[in-house]
Structure formats: C-alpha cells, structure tokens
C-alpha atoms as a PDB file:
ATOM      1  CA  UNK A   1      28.806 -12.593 -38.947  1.00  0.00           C
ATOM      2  CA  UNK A   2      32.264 -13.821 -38.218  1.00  0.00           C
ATOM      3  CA  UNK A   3      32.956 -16.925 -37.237  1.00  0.00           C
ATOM      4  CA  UNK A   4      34.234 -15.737 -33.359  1.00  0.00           C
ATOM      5  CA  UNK A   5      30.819 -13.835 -32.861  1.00  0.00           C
ATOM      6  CA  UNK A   6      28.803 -17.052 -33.954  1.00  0.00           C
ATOM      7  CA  UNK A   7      30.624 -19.173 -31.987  1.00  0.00           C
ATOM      8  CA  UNK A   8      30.052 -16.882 -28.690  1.00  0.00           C
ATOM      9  CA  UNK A   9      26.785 -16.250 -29.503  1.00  0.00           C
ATOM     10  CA  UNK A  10      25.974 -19.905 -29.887  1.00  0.00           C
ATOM     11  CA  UNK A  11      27.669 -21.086 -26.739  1.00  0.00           C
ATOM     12  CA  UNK A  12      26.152 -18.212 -24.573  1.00  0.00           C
ATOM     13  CA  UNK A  13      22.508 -18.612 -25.922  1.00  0.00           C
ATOM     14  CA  UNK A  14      22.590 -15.460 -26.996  1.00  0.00           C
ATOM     15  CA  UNK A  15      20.445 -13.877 -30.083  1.00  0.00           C
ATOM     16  CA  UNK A  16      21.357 -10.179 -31.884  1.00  0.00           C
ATOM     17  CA  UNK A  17      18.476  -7.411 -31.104  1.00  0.00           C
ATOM     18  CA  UNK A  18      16.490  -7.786 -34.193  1.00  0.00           C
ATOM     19  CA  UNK A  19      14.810  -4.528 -33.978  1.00  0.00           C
ATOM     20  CA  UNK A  20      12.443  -3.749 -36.584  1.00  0.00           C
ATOM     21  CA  UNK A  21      12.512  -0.451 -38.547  1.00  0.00           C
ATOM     22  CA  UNK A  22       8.767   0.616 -39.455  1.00  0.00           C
ATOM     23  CA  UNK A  23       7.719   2.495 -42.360  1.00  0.00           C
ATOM     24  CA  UNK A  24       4.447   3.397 -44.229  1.00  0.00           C
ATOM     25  CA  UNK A  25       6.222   3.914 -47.431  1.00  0.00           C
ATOM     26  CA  UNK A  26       6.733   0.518 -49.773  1.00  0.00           C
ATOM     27  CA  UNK A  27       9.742   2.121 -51.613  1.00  0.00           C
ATOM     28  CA  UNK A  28      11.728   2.968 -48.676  1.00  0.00           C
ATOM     29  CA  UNK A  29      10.888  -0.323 -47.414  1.00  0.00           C
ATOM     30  CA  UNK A  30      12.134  -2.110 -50.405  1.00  0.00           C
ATOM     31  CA  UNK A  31      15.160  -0.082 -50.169  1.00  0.00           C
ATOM     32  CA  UNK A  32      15.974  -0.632 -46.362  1.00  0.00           C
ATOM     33  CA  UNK A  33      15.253  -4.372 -47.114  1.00  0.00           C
ATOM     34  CA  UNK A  34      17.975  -4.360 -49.787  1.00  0.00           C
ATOM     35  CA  UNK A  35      20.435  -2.766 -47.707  1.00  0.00           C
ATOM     36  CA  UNK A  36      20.131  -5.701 -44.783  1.00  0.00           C
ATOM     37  CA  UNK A  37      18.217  -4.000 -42.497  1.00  0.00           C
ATOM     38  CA  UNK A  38      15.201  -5.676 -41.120  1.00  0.00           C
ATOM     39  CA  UNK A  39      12.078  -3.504 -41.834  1.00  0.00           C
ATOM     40  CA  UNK A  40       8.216  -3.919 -41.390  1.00  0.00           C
ATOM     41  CA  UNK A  41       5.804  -1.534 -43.594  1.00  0.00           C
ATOM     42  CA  UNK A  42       2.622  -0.946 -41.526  1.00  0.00           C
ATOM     43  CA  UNK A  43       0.006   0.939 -42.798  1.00  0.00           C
ATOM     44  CA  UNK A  44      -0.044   4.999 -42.817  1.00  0.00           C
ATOM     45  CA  UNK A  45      -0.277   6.595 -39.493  1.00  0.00           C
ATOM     46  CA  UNK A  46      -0.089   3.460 -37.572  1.00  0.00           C
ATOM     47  CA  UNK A  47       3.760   3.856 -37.128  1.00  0.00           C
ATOM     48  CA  UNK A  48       4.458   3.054 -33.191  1.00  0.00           C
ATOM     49  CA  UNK A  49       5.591   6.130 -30.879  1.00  0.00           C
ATOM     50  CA  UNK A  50       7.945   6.687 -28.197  1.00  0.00           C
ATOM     51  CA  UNK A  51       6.498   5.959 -24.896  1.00  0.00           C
ATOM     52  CA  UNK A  52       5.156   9.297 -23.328  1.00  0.00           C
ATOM     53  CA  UNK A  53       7.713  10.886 -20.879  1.00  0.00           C
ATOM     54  CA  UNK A  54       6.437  11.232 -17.080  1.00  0.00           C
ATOM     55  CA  UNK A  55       4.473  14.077 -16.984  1.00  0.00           C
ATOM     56  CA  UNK A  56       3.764  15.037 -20.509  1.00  0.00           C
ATOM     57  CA  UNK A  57       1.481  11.924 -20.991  1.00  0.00           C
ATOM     58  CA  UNK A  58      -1.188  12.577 -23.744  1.00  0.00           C
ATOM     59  CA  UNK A  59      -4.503  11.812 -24.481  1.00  0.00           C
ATOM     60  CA  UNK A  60      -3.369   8.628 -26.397  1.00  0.00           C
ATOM     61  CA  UNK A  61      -3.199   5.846 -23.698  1.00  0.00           C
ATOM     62  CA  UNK A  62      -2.381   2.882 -25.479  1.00  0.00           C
ATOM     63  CA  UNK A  63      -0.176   4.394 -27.861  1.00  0.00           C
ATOM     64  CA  UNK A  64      -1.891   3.435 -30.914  1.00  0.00           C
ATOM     65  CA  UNK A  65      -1.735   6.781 -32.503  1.00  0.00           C
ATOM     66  CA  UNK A  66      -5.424   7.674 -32.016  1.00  0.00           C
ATOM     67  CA  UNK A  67      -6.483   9.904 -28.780  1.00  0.00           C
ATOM     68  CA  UNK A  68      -9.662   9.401 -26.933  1.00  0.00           C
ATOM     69  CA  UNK A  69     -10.523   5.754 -28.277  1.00  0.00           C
ATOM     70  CA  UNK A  70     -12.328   3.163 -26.374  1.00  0.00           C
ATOM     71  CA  UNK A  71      -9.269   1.851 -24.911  1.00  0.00           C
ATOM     72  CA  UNK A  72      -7.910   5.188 -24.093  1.00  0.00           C
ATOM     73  CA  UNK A  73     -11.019   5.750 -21.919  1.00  0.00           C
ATOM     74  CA  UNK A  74     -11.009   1.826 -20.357  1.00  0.00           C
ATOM     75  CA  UNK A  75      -7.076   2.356 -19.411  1.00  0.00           C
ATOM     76  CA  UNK A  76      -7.600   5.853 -18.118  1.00  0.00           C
ATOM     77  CA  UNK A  77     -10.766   4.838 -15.918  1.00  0.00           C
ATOM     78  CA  UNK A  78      -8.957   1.707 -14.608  1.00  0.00           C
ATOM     79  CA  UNK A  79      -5.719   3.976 -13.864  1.00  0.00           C
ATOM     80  CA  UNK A  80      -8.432   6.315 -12.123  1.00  0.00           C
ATOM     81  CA  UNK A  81      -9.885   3.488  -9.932  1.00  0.00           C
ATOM     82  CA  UNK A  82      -6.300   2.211  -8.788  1.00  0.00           C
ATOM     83  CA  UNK A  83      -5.174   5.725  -8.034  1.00  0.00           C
ATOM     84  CA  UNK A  84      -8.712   5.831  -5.666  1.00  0.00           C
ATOM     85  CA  UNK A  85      -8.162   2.578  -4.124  1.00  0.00           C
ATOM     86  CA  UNK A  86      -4.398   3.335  -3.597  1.00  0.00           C
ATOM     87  CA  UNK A  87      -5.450   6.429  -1.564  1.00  0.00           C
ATOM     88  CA  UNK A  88      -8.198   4.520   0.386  1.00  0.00           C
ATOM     89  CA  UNK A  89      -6.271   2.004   1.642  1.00  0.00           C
ATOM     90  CA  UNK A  90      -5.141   3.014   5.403  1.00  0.00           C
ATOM     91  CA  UNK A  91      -1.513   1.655   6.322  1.00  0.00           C
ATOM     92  CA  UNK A  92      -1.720  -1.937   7.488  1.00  0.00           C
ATOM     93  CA  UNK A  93      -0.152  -1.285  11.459  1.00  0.00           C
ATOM     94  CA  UNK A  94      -1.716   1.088  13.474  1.00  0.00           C
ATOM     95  CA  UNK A  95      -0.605   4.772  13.886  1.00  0.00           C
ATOM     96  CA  UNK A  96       1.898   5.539  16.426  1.00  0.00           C
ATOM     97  CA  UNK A  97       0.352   8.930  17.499  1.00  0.00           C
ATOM     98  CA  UNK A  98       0.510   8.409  20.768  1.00  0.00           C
ATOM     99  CA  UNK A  99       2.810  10.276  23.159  1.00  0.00           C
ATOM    100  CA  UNK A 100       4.384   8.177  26.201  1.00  0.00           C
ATOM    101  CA  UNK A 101       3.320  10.499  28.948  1.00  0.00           C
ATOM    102  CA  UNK A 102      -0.056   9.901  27.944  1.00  0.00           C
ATOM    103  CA  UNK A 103      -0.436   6.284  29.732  1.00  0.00           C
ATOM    104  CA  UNK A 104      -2.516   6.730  32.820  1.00  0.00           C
ATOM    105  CA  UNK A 105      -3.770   3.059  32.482  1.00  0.00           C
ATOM    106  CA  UNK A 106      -6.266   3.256  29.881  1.00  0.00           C
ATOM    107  CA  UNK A 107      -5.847   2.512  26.106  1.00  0.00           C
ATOM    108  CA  UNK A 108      -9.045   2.705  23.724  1.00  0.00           C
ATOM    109  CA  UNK A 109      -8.685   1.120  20.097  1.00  0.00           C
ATOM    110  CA  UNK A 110     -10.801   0.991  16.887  1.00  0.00           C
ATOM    111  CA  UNK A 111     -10.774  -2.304  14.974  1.00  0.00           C
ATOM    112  CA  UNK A 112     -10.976  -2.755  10.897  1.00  0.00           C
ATOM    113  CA  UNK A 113     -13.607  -5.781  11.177  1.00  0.00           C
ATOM    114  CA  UNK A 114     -15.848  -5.648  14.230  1.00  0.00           C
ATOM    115  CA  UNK A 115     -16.426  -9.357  13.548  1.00  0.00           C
ATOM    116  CA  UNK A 116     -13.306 -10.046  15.127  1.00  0.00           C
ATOM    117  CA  UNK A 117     -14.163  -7.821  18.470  1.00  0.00           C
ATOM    118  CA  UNK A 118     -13.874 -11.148  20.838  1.00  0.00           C
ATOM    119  CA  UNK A 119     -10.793 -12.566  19.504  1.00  0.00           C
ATOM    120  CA  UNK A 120      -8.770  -9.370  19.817  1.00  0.00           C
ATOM    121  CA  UNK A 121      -9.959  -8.580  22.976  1.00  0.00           C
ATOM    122  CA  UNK A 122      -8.883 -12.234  24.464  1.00  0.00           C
ATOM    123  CA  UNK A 123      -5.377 -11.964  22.397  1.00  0.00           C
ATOM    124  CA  UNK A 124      -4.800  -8.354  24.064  1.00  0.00           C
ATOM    125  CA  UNK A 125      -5.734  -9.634  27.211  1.00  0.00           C
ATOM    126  CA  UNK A 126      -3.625 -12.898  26.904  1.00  0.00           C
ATOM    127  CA  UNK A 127      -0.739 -10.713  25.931  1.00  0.00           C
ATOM    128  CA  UNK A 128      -0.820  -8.357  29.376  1.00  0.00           C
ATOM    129  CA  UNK A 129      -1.474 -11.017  31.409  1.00  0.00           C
ATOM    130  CA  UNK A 130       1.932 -12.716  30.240  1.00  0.00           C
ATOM    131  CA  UNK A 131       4.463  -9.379  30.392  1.00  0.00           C
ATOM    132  CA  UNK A 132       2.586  -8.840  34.051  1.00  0.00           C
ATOM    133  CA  UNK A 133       0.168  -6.227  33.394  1.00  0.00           C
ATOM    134  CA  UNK A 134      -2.654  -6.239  35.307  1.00  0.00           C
ATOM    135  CA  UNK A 135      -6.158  -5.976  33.490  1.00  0.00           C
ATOM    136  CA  UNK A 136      -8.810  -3.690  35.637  1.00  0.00           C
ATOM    137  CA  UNK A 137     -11.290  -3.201  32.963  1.00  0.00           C
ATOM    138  CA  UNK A 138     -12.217  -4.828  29.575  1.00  0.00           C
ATOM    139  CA  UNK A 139     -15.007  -3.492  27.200  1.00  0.00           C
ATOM    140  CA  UNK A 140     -15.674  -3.333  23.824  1.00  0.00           C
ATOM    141  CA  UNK A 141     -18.775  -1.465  21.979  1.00  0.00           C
ATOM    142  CA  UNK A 142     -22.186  -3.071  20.977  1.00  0.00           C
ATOM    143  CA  UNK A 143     -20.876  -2.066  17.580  1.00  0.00           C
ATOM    144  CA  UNK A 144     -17.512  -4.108  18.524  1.00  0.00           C
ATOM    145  CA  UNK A 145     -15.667  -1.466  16.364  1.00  0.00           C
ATOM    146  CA  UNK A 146     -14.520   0.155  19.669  1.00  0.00           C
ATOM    147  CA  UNK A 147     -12.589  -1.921  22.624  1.00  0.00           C
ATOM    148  CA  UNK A 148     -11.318  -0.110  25.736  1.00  0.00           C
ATOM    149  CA  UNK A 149      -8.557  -1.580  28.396  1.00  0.00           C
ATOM    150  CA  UNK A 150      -7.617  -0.239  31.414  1.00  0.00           C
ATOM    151  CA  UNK A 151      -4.450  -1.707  33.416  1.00  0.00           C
ATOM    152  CA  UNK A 152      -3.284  -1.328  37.066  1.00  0.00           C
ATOM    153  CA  UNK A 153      -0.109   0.761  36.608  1.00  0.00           C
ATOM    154  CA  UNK A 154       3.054  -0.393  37.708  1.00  0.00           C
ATOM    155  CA  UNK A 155       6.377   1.361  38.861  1.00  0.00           C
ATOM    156  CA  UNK A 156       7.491   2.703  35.252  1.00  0.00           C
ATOM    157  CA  UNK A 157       4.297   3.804  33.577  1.00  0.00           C
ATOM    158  CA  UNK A 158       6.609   5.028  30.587  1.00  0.00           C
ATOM    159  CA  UNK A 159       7.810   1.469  29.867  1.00  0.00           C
ATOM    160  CA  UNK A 160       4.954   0.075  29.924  1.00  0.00           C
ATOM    161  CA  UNK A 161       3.931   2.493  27.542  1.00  0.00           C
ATOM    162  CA  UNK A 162       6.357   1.945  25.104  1.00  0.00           C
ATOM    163  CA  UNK A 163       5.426  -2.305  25.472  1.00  0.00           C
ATOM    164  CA  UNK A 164       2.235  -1.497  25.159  1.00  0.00           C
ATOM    165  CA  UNK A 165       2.565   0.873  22.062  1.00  0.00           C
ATOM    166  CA  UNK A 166       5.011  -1.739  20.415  1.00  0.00           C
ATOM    167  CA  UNK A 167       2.089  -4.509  20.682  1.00  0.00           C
ATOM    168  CA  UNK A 168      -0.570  -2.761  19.885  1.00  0.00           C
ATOM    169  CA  UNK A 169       1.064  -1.705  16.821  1.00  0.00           C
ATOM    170  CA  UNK A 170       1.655  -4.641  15.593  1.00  0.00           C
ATOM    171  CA  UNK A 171      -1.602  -6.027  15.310  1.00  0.00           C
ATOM    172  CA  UNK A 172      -3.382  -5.678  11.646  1.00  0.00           C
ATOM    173  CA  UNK A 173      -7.089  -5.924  13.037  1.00  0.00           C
ATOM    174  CA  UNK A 174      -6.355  -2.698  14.833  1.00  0.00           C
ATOM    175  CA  UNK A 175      -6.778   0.334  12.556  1.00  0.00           C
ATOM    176  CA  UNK A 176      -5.527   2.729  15.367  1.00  0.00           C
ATOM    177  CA  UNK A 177      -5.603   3.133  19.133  1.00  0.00           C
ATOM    178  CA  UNK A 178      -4.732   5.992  21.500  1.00  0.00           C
ATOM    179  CA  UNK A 179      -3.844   6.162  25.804  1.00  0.00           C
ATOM    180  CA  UNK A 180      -7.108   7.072  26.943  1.00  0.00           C
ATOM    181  CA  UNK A 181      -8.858   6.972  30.316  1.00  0.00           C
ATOM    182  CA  UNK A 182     -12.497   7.116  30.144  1.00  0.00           C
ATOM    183  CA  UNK A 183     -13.786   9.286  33.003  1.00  0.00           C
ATOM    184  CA  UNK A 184     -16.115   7.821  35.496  1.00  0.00           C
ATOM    185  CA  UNK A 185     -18.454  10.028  37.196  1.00  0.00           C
ATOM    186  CA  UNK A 186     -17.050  10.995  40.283  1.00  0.00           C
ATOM    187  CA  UNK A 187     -18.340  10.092  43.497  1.00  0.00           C
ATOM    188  CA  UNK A 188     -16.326  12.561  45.832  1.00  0.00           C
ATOM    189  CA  UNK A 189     -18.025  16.283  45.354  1.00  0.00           C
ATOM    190  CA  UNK A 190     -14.660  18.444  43.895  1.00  0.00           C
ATOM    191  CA  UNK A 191     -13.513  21.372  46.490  1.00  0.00           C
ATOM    192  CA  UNK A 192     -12.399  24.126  45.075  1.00  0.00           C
ATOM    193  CA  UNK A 193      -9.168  25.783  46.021  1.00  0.00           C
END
C-alpha cells in the first residue's frame, strides 16, 4: 500500500474490503495464501452460496448447503406465519366505500374492539355537535360491535357527507362504516299509484 492510500485511508476511517476467498482444498489454499490473497479453507461442501435470486428460491433456506434441515423448516414456517398475518391484518383507517349521494342522515359503523363502544360513540357525537350537526338518534348493539347515528340534515347533504366521511375515516377503532338509514316501520299505510 502506498503511502497516499494509507494516509487517506487513515484520515477517513476507512478499512479495504477484506473479502475472504473459501476453499475446501488445502493446496489451493496454501497457494492463494502465498500469492496475498486472503483465503479461509472450510470443510468440503460447506462452501457458502450466492443468495437465491427472487423467485428461484430453493429448498435450502438458510443457505447452509443442506435442503430440508431443521432450520430450513423453522425459517420456512415462520416466513409462512408472517405471510398469514400480513394478509389478516385489515388496513388501519376505515374503507372509503361509500358514495356521497348515499347520505340521507344515517351512518352505521362496525368497531375493531367492542370494548371501546361508549367512548366512540361520545367522541362521534362530540365531534357533530361541534361542526353543527344535529344528532337525532344514537345506538349501538348489545354486542357494541355495531353503532348507528342518524343526523338532522342540513342544506348541503353532500358536504356534510364528505365531513362526515373524512372523520369517520380517520378514526382507527372503526374497522368500516357505510350511509345507512335503518327503516322504521311505517306508520302511514302506502297508496299505491
């Protein structure tokens, strides 16, 4: 190494890749060792491989150069239960499925944790009452999974939609919610036309 390169090496920090050539044969080890180069015998078959490219992985997990070993399994179950839980796991703000000129007044919702029924309920209502919506109904399941709200409608149904939506989405106890109106039996017999 030159003097220049130790110097600039020293003042960065910096330290050369010392990458280690591995072999399972002693006399081309003793060889490469001769020649400078920095080598490691290992013992037969135990060499290290290339990392598997995406797609073509093998049965070889861990890359030790034997398929279907203990570890293989362990890794490949864990990657299995990840890949499960990964896909069980619902997005953490509700679903916007809801179309604008849906809003009649009435939005239903389903909560993650029914434990937390009451306190979502009195947030929700806390919320409306401060923007100027005006609560007509309130109920939530025995289960407390389900809560339903039903507001006076005001002079632009659509933007109160879109407040509505924007809130409700927001909230991470909510697992989704929809514009419903639940129908009350009717007390007026229908005509028919």
């Amino acid at each position: 190494m030159n003097k220049f390169k130790k110097l600039y090496r020293d003042f960065f920090g910096l330290t050369e890749a010392t990458g280690k050539i591995e072999t399972d044969d002693p006399a081309q080890a003793e060889t490469m060792a001769k020649k400078g180069m920095n080598v490691k015998l290992v013992k037969p078959g135990m060499t290290t491989e290339d990392l598997d490219a995406v797609g073509h992985e093998d049965a070889d997990i861990d890359n030790d150069g034997k398929q279907n070993t203990k570890s293989d399994r362990y890794l490949k179950n864990r990657r299995m239960a990840r890949k499960k839980a990964i896909q069980e796991i619902d997005i953490d703000e509700a679903q916007l499925v809801n179309n604008l000129t849906d809003y009649r007044g009435g939005i239903e919702y389903v909560l993650r944790d029914p434990a937390t029924a009451q306190s979502v309920a009195q947030e929700i209502q806390e919320w409306a009452e401060r923007k100027g919506f005006t609560v007509i109904k309130k109920t939530i399941s025995a289960s407390g999974k389900i809560g339903y709200f039903y507001f006076r409608l005001g002079q632009d149904p659509a933007l109160e939609s879109q407040k509505l939506q924007g809130y409700l989405a927001q909230k991470p106890e909510l697992k989704h919610f929809r514009f419903n109106v639940k129908q009350q039996a009717s007390k007026q017999p229908q005509r028919k036309i």
